[in-house]
Protein backbone atom coordinates (compact mmCIF):
# COMPACT_ATOMS: atom_id res chain seq x y z
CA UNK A 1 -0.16 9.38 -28.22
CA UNK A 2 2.80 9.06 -25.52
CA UNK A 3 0.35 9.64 -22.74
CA UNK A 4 1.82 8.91 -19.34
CA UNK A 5 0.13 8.97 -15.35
CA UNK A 6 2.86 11.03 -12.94
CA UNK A 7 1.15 10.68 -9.79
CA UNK A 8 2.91 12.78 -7.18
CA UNK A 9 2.72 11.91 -3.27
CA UNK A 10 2.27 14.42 -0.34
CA UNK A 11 6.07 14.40 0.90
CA UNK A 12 6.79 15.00 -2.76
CA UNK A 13 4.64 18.59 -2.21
CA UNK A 14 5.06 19.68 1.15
CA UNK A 15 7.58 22.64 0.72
CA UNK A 16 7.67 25.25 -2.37
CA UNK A 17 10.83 23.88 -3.71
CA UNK A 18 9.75 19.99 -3.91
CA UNK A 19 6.39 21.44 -5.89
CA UNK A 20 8.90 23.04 -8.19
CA UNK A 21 11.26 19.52 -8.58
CA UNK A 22 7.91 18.02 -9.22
CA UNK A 23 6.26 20.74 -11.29
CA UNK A 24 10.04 20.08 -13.55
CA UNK A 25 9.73 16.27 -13.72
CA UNK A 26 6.15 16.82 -15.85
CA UNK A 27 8.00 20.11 -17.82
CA UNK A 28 10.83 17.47 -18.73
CA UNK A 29 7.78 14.88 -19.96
CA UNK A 30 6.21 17.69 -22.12
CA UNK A 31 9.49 18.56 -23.23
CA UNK A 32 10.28 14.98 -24.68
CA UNK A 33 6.92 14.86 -26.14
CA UNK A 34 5.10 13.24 -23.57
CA UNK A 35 1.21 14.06 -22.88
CA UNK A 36 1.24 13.62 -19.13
CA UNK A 37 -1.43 13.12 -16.78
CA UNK A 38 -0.50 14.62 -13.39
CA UNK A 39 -2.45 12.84 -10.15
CA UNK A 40 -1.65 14.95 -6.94
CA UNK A 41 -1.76 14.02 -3.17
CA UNK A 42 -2.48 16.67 -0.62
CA UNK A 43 0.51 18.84 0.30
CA UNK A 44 2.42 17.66 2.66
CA UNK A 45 1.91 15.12 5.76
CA UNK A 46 0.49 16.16 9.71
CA UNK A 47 1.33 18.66 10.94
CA UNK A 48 1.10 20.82 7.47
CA UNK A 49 -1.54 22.69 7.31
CA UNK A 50 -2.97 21.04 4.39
CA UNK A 51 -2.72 17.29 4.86
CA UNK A 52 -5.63 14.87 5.36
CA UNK A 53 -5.03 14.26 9.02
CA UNK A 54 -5.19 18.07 9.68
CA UNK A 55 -7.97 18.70 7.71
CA UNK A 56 -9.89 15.61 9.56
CA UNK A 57 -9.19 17.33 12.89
CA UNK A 58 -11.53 20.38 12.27
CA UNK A 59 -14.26 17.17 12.26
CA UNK A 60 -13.47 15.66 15.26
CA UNK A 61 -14.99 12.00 16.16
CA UNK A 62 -17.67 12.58 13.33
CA UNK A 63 -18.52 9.01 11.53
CA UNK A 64 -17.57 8.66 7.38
CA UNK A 65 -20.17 10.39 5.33
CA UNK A 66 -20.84 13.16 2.86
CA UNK A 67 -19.80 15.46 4.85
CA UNK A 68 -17.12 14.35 6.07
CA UNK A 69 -15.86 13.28 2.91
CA UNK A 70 -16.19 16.26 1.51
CA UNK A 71 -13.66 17.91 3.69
CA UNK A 72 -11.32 15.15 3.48
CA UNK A 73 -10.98 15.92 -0.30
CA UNK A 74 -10.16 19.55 0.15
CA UNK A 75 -6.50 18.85 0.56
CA UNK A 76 -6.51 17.24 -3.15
CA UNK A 77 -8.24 19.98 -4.13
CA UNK A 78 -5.71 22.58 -2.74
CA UNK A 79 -2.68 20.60 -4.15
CA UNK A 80 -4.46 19.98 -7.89
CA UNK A 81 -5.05 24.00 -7.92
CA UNK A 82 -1.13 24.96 -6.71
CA UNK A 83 0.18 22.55 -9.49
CA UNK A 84 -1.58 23.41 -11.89
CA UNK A 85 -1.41 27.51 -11.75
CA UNK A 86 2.86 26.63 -11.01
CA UNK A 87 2.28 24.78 -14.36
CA UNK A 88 1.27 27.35 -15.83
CA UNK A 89 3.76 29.67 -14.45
CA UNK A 90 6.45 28.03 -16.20
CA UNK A 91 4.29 27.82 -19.67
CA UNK A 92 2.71 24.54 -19.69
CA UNK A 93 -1.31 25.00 -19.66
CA UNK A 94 -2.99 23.23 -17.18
CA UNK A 95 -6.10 22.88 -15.52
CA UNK A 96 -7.07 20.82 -11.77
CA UNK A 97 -9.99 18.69 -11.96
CA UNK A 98 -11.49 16.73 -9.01
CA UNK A 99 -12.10 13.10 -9.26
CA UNK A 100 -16.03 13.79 -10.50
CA UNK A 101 -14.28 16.06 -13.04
CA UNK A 102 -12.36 13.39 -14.15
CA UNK A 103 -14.94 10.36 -14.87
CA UNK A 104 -14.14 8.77 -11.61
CA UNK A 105 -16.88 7.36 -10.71
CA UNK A 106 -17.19 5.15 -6.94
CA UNK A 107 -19.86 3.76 -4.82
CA UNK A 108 -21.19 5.26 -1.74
CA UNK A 109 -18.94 3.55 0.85
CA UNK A 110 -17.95 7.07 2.37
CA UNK A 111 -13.81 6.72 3.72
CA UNK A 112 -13.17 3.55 1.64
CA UNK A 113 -15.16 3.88 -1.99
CA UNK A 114 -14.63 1.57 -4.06
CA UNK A 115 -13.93 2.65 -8.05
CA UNK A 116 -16.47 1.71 -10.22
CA UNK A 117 -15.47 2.97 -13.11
CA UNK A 118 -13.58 5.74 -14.95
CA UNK A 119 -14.47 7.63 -17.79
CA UNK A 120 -11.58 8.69 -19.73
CA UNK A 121 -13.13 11.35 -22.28
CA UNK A 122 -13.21 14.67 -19.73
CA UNK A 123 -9.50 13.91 -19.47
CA UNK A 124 -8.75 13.14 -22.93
CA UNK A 125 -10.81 16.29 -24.05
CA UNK A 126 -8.06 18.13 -22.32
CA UNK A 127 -5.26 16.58 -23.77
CA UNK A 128 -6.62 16.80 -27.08
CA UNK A 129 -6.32 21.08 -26.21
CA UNK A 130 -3.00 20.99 -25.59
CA UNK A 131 -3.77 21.15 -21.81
CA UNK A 132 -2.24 19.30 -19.04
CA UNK A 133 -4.76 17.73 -16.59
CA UNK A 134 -4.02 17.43 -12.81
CA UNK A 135 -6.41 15.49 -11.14
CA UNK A 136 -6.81 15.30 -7.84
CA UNK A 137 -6.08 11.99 -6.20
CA UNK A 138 -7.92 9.79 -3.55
CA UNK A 139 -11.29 10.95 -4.35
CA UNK A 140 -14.52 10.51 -7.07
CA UNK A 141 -18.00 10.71 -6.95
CA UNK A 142 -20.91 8.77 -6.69
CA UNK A 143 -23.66 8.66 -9.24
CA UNK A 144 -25.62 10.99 -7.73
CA UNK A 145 -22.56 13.56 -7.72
CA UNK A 146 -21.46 13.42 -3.70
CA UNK A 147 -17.94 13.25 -3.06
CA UNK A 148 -16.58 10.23 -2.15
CA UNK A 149 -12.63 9.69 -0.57
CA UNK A 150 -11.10 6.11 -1.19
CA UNK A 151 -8.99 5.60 1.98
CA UNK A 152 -5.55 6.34 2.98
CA UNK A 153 -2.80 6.14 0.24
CA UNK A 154 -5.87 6.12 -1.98
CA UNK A 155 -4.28 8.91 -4.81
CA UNK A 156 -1.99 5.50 -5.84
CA UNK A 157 -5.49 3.82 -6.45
CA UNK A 158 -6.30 6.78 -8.57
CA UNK A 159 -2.72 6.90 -11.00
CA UNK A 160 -3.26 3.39 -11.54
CA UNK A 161 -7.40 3.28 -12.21
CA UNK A 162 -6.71 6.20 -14.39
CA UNK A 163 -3.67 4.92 -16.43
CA UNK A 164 -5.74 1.96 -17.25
CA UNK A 165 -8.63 3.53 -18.12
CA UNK A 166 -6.53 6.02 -20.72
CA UNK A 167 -4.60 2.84 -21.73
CA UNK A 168 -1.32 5.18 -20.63
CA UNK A 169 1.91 3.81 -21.38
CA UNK A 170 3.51 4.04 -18.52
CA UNK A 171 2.93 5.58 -14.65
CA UNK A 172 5.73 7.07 -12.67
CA UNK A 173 4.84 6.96 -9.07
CA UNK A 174 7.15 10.23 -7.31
CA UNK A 175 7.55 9.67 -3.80
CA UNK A 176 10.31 10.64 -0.95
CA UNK A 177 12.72 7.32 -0.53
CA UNK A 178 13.96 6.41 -4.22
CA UNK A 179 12.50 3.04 -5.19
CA UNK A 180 11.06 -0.28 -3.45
CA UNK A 181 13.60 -1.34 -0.96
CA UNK A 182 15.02 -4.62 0.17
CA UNK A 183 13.82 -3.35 3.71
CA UNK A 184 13.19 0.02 5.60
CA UNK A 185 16.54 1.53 5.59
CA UNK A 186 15.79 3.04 8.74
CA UNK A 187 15.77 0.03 10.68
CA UNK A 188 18.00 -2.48 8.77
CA UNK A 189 21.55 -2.14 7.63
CA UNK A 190 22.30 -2.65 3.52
CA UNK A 191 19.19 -1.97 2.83
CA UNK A 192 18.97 -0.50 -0.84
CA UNK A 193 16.42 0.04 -3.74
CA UNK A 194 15.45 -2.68 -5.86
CA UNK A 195 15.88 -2.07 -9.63
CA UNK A 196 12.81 -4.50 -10.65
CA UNK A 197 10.21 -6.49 -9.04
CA UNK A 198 6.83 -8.51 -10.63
CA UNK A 199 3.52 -7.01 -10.29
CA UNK A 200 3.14 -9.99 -7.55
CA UNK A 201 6.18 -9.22 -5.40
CA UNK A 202 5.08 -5.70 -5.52
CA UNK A 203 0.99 -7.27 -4.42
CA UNK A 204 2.75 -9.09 -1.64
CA UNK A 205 5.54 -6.28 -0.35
CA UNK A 206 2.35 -3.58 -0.37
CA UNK A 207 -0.07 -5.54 1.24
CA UNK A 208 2.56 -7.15 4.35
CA UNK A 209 3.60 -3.51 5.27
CA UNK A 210 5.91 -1.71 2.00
CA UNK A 211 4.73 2.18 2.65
CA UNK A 212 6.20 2.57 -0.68
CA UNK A 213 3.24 1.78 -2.58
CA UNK A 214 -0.69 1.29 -1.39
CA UNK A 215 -1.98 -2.10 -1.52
CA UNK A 216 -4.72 -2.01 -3.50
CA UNK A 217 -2.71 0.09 -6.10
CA UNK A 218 -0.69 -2.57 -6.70
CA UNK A 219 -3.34 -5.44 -6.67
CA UNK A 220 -5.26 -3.54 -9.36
CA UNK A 221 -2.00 -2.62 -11.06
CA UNK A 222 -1.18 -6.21 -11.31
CA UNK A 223 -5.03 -7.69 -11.99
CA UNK A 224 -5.02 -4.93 -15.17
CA UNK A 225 -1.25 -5.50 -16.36
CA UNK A 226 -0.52 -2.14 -16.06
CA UNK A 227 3.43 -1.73 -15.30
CA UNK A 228 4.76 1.53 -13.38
CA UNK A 229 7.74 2.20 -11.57
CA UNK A 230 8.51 4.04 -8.28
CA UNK A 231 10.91 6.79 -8.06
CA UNK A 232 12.60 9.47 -5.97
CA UNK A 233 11.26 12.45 -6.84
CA UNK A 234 15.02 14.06 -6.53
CA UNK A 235 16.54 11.12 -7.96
CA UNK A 236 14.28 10.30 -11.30
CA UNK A 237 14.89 6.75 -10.90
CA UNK A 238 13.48 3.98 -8.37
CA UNK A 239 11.90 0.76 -9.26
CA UNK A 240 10.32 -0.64 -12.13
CA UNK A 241 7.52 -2.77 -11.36
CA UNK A 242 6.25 -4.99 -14.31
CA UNK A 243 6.57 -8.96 -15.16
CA UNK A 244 9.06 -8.71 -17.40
CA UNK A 245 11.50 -8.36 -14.17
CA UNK A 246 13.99 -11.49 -13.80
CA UNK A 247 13.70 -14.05 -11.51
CA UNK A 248 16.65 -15.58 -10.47
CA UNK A 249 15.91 -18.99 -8.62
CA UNK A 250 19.92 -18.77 -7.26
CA UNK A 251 18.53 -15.45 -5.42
CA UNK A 252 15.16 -16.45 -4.00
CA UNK A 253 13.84 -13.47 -1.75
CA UNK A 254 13.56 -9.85 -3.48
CA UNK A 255 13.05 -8.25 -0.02
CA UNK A 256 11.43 -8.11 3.32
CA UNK A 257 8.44 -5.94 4.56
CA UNK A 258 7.21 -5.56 8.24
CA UNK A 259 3.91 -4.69 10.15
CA UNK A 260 4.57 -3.70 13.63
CA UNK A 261 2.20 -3.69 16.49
CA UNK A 262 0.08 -6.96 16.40
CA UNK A 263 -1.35 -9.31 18.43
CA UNK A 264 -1.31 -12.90 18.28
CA UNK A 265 -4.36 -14.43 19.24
CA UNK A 266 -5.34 -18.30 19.85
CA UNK A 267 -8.59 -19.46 20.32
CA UNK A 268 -8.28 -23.56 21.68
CA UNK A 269 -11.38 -25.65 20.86
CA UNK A 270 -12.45 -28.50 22.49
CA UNK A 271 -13.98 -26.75 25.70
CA UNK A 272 -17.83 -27.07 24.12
CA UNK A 273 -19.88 -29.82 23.50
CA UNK A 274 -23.15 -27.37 22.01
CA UNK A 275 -20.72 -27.35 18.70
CA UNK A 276 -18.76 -29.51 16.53
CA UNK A 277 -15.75 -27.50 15.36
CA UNK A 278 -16.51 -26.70 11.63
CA UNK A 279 -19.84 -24.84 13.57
CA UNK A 280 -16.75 -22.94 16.25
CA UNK A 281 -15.03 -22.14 13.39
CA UNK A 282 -17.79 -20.40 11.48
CA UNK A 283 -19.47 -18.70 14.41
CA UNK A 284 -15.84 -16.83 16.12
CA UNK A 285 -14.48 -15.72 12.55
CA UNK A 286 -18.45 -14.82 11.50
CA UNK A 287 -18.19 -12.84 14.53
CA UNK A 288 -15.04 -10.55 14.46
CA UNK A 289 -15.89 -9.92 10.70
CA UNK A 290 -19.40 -8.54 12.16
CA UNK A 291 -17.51 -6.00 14.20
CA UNK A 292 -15.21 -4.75 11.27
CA UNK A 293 -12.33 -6.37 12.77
CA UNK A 294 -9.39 -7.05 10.36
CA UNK A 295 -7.47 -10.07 10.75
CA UNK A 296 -4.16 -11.72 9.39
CA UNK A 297 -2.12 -14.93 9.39
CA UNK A 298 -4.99 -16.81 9.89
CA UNK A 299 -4.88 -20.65 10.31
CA UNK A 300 -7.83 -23.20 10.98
CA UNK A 301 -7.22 -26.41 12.07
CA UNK A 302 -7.89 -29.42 15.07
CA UNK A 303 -6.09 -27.32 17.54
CA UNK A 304 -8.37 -24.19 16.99
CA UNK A 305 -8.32 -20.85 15.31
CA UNK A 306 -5.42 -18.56 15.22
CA UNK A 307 -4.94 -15.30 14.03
CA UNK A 308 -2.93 -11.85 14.40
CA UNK A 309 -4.99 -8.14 14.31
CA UNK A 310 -3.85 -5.08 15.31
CA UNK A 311 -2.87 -4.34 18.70
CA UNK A 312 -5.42 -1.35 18.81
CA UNK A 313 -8.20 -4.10 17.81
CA UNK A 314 -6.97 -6.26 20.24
CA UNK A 315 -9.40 -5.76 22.62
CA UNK A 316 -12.54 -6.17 21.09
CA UNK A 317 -11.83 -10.06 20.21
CA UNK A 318 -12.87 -10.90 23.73
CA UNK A 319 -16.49 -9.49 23.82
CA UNK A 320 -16.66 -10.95 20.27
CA UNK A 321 -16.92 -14.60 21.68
CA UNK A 322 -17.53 -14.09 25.02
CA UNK A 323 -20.57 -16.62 25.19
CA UNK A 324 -19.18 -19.43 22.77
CA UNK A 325 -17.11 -21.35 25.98
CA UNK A 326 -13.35 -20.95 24.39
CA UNK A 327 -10.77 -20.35 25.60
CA UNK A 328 -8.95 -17.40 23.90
CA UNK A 329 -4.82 -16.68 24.62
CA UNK A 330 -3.47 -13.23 23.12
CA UNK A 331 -0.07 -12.82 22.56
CA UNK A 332 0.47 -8.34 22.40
CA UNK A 333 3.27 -6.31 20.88
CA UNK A 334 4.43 -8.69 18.32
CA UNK A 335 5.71 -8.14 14.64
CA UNK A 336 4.76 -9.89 11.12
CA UNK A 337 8.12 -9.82 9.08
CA UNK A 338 7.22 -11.56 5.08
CA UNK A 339 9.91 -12.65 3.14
CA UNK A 340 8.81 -12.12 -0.11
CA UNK A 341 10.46 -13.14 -3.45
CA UNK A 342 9.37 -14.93 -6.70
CA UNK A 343 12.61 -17.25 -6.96
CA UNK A 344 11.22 -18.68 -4.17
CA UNK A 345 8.53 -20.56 -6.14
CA UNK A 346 9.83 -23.66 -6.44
CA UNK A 347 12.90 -23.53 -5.07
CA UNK A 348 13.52 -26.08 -2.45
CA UNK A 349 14.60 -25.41 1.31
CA UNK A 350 13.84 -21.64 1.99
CA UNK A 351 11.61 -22.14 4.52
CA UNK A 352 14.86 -23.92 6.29
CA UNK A 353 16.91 -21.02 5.45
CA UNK A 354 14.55 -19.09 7.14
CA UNK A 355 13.92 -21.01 10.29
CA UNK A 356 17.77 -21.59 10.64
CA UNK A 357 18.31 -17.65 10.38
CA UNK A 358 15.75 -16.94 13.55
CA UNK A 359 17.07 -19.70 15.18
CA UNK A 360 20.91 -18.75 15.00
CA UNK A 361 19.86 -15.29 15.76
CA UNK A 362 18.27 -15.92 18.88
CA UNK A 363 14.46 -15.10 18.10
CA UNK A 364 11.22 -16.69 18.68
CA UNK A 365 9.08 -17.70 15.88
CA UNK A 366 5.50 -17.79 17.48
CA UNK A 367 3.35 -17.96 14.19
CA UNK A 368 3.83 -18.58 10.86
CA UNK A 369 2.26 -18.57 7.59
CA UNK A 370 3.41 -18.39 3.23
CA UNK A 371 2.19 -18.93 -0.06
CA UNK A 372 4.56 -19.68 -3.55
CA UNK A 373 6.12 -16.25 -2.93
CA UNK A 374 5.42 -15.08 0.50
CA UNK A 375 6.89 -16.38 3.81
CA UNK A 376 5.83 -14.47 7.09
CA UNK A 377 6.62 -14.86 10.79
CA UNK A 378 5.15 -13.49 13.93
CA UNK A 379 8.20 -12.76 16.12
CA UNK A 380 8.23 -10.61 19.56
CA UNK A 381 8.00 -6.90 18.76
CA UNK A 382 11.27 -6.12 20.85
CA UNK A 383 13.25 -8.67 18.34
CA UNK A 384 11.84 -7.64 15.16
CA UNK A 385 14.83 -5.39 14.10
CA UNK A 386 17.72 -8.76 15.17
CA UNK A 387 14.96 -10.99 12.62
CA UNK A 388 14.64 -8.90 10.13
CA UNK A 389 18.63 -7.96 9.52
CA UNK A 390 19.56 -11.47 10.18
CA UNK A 391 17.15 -12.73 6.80
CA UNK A 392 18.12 -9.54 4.71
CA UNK A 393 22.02 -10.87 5.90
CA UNK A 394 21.23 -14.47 5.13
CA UNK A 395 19.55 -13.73 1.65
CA UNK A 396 22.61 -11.29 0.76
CA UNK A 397 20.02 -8.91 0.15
CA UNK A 398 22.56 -6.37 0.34
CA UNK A 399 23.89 -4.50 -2.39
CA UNK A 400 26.64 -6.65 -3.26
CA UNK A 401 26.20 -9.17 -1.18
CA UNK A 402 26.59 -12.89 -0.88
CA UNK A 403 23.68 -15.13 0.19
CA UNK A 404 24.63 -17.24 2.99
């Protein structure tokens, strides 16, 4: 059968008349002979009254669990319900289910499960009725039947888990901006939606700040070969993501992504003779993983450890090695801009490019790190905007555009 995942995100829901563009866009599937499988976010973002965030409030401070978990998912819950019964409204039978409804099945890691598995007959039973299931997104169940929530921007996770488990042809992703972009429009001049992209451009945009798609959507979307594409949910179109997309080698760098608000933080070696430094090494990064603390651009080498986390998480580095005898320098309010393009494998003096491009503009590199496709730079928060339109400029990442 033509079965097909249209996951729909919370902008994409927050007002009566985007539930009934998106309510159309799975008519039009049925219409064309499509089976579609609807996934739904909940309605809207903070302040509606039915987002997440909202919902959390009525919680306060209280630590991840059952219970909390269990409200968290009510938002799904209202959304799945409201598409469905407009669904049927307009003659199309459907029924919501909730993750444990729908064979999701997670571990017990309450605010961040993990998927397990997915059992695809409760949802194929439905198709095979002529009905239209709407699953609610971002959540599952452990074995023993509590309700688990996978973490923010988890009802992505959920289309793409799903689609792979139903062996779906394709997944349409509806969201608010139309497509992956060559950078946030908001901040960067030219910017404009990329027609295609690999699975690994879209790993690497996600994961080094894209909103457009959630990380670990598009890592399992790329580790189970399942293509998708991104689109306005006005427009119809966006961005297909699959390895089939070209690579042009004369056109290195797809597009840029940003994460604002880090800290850069050094930790010199040298200062203790109780340790040789493979023994520093293992003890201050053993330590900030023991207190949660998420860390990026990392490098190890003679001169010591260095690393950026968020500028909220700044301040618990210190405490973390308080006793070890470094010396630790933090750098605040910085930005991590990653070039990020597959041409770039193998082609010869981008890094240059790059370099030469902050340079002429007049930024600071502090830090840097890349991989084949993935450049990124820690520059000073307050310049981020002058780095970031000087590479999209210098890449001719604009539509139309020339590279330099």
């Amino acid at each position: 059968m033509n079965l097909i995942v249209q996951k729909f995100g919370g902008s994409s829901l927050a007002t009566p008349e985007l539930r009934e563009v998106a309510v159309s866009r799975v008519a039009e599937a049925v219409k064309r002979g499509d089976k579609p499988v609807v996934v739904c976010s909940a309605l809207g973002r903070a302040p509606d009254p039915y987002a997440t965030d909202v919902l959390a409030t009525l919680l306060g401070p209280a630590p991840n669990g059952p219970n909390r978990d269990l409200l968290m998912a009510c938002g799904e819950a209202i959304a799945g319900a409201v598409f469905a019964e407009m669904l049927c409204a307009l003659g199309v039978p459907a029924q919501a289910m909730t993750g444990r409804q729908a064979g999701i099945l997670t571990d017990d890691q309450y605010g961040k499960a993990e998927i397990q598995s997915v059992d695809p007959e409760p949802v194929l039973k439905l198709i095979a009725l002529g009905i239209v299931p709407v699953v609610t997104g971002f959540q599952g169940a452990t074995r023993d039947g509590a309700t688990t929530t996978l973490g923010r921007g988890g009802s992505d996770l959920t289309a793409v888990a799903l689609a792979d488990a139903l062996a779906a042809k394709s997944v349409e992703i509806y969201t608010d901006v139309s497509g992956v972009m060559t950078a946030d429009p908001r901040r960067i001049a030219g910017a404009h939606v990329i027609e295609r992209v690999t699975q690994r451009e879209m790993v690497e945009l996600a994961g080094n700040g894209a909103k457009v798609m959630h990380h670990k959507a598009a890592e399992l979307a790329n580790a189970t070969g399942t293509s998708y594409v991104v689109k306005g949910l006005r427009s119809n179109s966006g961005t297909a993501i699959d390895d089939d997309a070209p690579v042009d080698p004369d056109r290195p760098v797809s597009g840029l992504a940003i994460i604002p608000d880090v800290t850069f933080c050094r930790i010199i070696q040298g200062l203790t003779d109780d340790y040789d430094r493979a023994d520093v090494d293992r003890d201050v990064l053993g330590r900030i993983a023991e207190r949660g603390i998420s860390i990026d651009m990392i490098n190890v080498n003679d001169a010591g450890v260095f690393f950026i986390c968020d500028d909220e998480a700044a301040d618990a580095i210190r405490p973390a090695i308080s006793d070890l005898n470094l010396a630790l320098r933090m750098r605040p309010h910085c930005a991590k801009i990653s070039i990020v393009g597959a041409g770039m494998r193998g082609t010869s003096g981008v890094m240059y490019r790059v370099v030469k491009t902050i340079g002429d503009a007049g930024v600071d590199i502090i830090h840097s790190t890349d991989s084949n496709i993935t450049i990124s730079i820690l520059v000073p928060a307050d310049q981020a905007v002058r780095a970031e339109q000087a590479l999209h400029d210098t890449f001719g990442l604009g539509r139309g555009a020339v590279a330099q």
